[in-house]
C-alpha atoms as a PDB file:
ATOM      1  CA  UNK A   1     -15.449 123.885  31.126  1.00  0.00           C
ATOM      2  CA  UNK A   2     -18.415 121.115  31.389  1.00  0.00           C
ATOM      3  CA  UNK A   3     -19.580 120.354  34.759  1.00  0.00           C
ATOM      4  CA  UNK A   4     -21.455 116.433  35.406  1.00  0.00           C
ATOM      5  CA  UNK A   5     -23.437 115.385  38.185  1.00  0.00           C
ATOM      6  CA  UNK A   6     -26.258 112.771  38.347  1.00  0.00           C
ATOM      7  CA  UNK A   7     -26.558 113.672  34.283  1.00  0.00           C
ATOM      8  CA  UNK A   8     -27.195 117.186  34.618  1.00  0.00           C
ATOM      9  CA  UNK A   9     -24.594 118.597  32.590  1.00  0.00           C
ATOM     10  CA  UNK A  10     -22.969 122.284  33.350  1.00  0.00           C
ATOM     11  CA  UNK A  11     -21.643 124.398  30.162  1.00  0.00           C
ATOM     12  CA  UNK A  12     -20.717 127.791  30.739  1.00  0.00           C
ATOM     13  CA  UNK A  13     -20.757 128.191  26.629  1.00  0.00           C
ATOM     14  CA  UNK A  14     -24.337 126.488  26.410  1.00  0.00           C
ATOM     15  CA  UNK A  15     -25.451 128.448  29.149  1.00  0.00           C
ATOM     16  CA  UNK A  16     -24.601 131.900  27.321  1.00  0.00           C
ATOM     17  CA  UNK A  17     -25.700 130.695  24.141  1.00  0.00           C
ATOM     18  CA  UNK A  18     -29.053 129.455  25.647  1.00  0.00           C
ATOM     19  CA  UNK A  19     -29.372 132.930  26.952  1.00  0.00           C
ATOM     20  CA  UNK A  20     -28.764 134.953  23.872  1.00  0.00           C
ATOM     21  CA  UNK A  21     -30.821 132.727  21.960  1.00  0.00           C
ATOM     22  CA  UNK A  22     -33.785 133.538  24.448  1.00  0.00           C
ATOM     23  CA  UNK A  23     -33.256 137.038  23.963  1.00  0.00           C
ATOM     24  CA  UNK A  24     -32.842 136.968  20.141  1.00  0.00           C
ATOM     25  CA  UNK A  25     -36.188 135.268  20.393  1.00  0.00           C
ATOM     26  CA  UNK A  26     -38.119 137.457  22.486  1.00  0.00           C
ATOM     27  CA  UNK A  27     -36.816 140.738  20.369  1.00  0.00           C
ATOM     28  CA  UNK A  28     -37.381 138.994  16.721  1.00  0.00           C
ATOM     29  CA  UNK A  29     -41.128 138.414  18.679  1.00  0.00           C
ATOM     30  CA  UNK A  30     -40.943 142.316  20.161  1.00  0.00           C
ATOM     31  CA  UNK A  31     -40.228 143.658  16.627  1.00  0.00           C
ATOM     32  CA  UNK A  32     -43.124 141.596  14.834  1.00  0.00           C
ATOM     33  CA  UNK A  33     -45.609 142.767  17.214  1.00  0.00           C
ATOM     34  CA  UNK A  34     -49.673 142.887  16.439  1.00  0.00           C
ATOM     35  CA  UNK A  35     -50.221 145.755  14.040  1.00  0.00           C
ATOM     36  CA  UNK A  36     -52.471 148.292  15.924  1.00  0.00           C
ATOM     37  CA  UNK A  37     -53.672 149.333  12.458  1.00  0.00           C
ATOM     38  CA  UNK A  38     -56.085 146.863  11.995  1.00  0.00           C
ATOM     39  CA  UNK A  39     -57.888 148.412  14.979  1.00  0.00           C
ATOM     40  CA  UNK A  40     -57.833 151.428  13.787  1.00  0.00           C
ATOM     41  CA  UNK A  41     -59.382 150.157  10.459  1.00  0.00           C
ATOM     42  CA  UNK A  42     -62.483 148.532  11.666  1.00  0.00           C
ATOM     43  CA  UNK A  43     -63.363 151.706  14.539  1.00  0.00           C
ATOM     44  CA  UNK A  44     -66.944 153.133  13.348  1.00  0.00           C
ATOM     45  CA  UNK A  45     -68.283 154.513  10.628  1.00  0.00           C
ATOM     46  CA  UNK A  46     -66.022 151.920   8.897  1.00  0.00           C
ATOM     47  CA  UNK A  47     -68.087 148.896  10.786  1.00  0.00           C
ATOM     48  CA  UNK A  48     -70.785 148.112  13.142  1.00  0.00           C
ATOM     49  CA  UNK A  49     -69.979 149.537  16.547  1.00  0.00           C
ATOM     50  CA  UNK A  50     -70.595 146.136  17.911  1.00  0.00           C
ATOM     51  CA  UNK A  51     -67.645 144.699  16.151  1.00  0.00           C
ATOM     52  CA  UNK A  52     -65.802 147.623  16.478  1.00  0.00           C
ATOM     53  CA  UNK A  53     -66.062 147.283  20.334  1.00  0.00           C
ATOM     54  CA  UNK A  54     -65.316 143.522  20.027  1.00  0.00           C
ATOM     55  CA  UNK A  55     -62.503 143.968  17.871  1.00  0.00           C
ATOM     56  CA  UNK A  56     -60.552 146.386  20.374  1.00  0.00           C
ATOM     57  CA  UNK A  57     -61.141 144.147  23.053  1.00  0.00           C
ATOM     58  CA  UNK A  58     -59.649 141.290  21.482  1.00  0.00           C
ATOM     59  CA  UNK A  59     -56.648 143.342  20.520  1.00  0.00           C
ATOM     60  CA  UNK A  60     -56.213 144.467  23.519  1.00  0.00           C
ATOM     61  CA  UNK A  61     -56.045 141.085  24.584  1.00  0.00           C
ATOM     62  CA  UNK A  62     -54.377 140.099  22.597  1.00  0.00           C
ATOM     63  CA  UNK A  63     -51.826 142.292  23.214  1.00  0.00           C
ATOM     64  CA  UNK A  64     -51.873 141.326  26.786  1.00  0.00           C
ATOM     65  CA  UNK A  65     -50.752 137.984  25.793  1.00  0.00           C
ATOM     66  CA  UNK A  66     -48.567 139.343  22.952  1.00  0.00           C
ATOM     67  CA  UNK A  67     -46.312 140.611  25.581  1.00  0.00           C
ATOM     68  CA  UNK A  68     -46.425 137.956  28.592  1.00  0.00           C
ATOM     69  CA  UNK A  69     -44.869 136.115  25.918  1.00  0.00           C
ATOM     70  CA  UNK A  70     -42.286 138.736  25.251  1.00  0.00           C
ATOM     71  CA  UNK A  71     -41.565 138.493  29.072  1.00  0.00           C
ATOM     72  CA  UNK A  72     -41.460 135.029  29.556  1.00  0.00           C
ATOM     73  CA  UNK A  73     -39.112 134.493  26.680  1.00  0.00           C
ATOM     74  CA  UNK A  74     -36.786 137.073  28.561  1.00  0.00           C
ATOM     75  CA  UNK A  75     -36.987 136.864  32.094  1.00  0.00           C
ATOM     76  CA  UNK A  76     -35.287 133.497  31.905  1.00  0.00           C
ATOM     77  CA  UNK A  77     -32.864 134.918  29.455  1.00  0.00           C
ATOM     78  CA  UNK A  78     -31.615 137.398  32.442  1.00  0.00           C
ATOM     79  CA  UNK A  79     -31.410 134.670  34.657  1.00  0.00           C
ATOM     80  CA  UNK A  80     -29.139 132.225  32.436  1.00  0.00           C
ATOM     81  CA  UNK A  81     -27.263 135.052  31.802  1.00  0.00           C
ATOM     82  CA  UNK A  82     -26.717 135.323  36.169  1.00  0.00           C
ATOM     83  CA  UNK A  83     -26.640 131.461  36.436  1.00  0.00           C
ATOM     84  CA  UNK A  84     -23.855 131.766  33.455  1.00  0.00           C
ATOM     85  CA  UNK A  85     -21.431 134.391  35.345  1.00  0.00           C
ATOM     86  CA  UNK A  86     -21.664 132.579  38.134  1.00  0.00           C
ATOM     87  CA  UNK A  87     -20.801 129.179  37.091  1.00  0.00           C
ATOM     88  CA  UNK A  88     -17.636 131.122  35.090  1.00  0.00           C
ATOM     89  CA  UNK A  89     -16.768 132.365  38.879  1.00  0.00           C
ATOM     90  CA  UNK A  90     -16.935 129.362  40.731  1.00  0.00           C
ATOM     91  CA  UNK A  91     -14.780 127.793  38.020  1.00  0.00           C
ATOM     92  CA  UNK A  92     -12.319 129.673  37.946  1.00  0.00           C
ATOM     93  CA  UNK A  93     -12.467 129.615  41.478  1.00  0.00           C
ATOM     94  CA  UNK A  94     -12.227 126.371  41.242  1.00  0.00           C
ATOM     95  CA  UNK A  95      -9.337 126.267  38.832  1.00  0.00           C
ATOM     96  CA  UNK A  96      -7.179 128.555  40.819  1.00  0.00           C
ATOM     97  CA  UNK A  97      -7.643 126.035  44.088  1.00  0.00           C
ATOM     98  CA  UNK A  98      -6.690 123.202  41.512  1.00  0.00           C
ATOM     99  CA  UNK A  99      -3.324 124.989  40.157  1.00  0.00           C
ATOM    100  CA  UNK A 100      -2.809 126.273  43.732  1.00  0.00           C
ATOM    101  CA  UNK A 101      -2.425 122.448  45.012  1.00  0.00           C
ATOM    102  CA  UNK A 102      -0.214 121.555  41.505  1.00  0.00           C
ATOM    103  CA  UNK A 103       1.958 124.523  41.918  1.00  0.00           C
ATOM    104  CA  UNK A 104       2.376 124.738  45.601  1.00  0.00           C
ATOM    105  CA  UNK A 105       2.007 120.421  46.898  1.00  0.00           C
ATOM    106  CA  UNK A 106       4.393 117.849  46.710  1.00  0.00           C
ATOM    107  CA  UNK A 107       4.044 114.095  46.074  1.00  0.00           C
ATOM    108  CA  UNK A 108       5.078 111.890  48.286  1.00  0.00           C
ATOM    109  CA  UNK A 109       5.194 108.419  46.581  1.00  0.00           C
ATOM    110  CA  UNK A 110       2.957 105.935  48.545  1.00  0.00           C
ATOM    111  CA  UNK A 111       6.242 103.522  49.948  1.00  0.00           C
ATOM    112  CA  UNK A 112       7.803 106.951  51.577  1.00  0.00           C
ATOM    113  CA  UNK A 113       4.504 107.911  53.312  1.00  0.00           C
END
């Protein structure tokens, strides 16, 4: 069902897809995460402890913003997924009001009323 209003368009199949997409996203992101072995690599004796020091900071910053990104690619993913249920209730909510007044009205043509 597809839902109009002021050109903001409802789809409860767009809605679910935009969801999974997000989450796809954010786990192909989770699984190519920064490799902690390049840390490792540069620690002393193997370089300067300057750059060692700088290095792990920067990875660890890195990191940081490795996984707000994670997050903000699925925190809205959980909430289309909420915003997608609950569109599916209120139509068929809706629907079952709509076959309710088919099934259970009468027309009355407009010369008999």
């Amino acid at each position: 069902m597809t839902s109009s209003s002021d050109g903001y368009v409802a789809n409860a199949v767009s809605i679910n897809g935009n969801s999974h997409l997000l989450v796809e996203l954010a786990g192909l992101l989770y699984v190519g995460r920064p490799d902690g072995e390049m840390t490792v690599m540069a620690r002393v004796p193997r370089s300067h402890q300057e750059v060692s020091i700088a290095l792990d900071s920067f990875a660890r910053f890195g990191n940081d913003q490795y996984l707000d990104a994670v997050s903000l690619l699925a925190a809205p993913a959980t909430k289309l997924k909420v915003a997608g249920g609950d569109y599916a209730q209120i139509d068929l909510a809706t629907e079952g009001a709509f076959r309710a007044v088919l099934g259970n009205g009468r027309f009355i043509p407009a010369e008999d009323r």
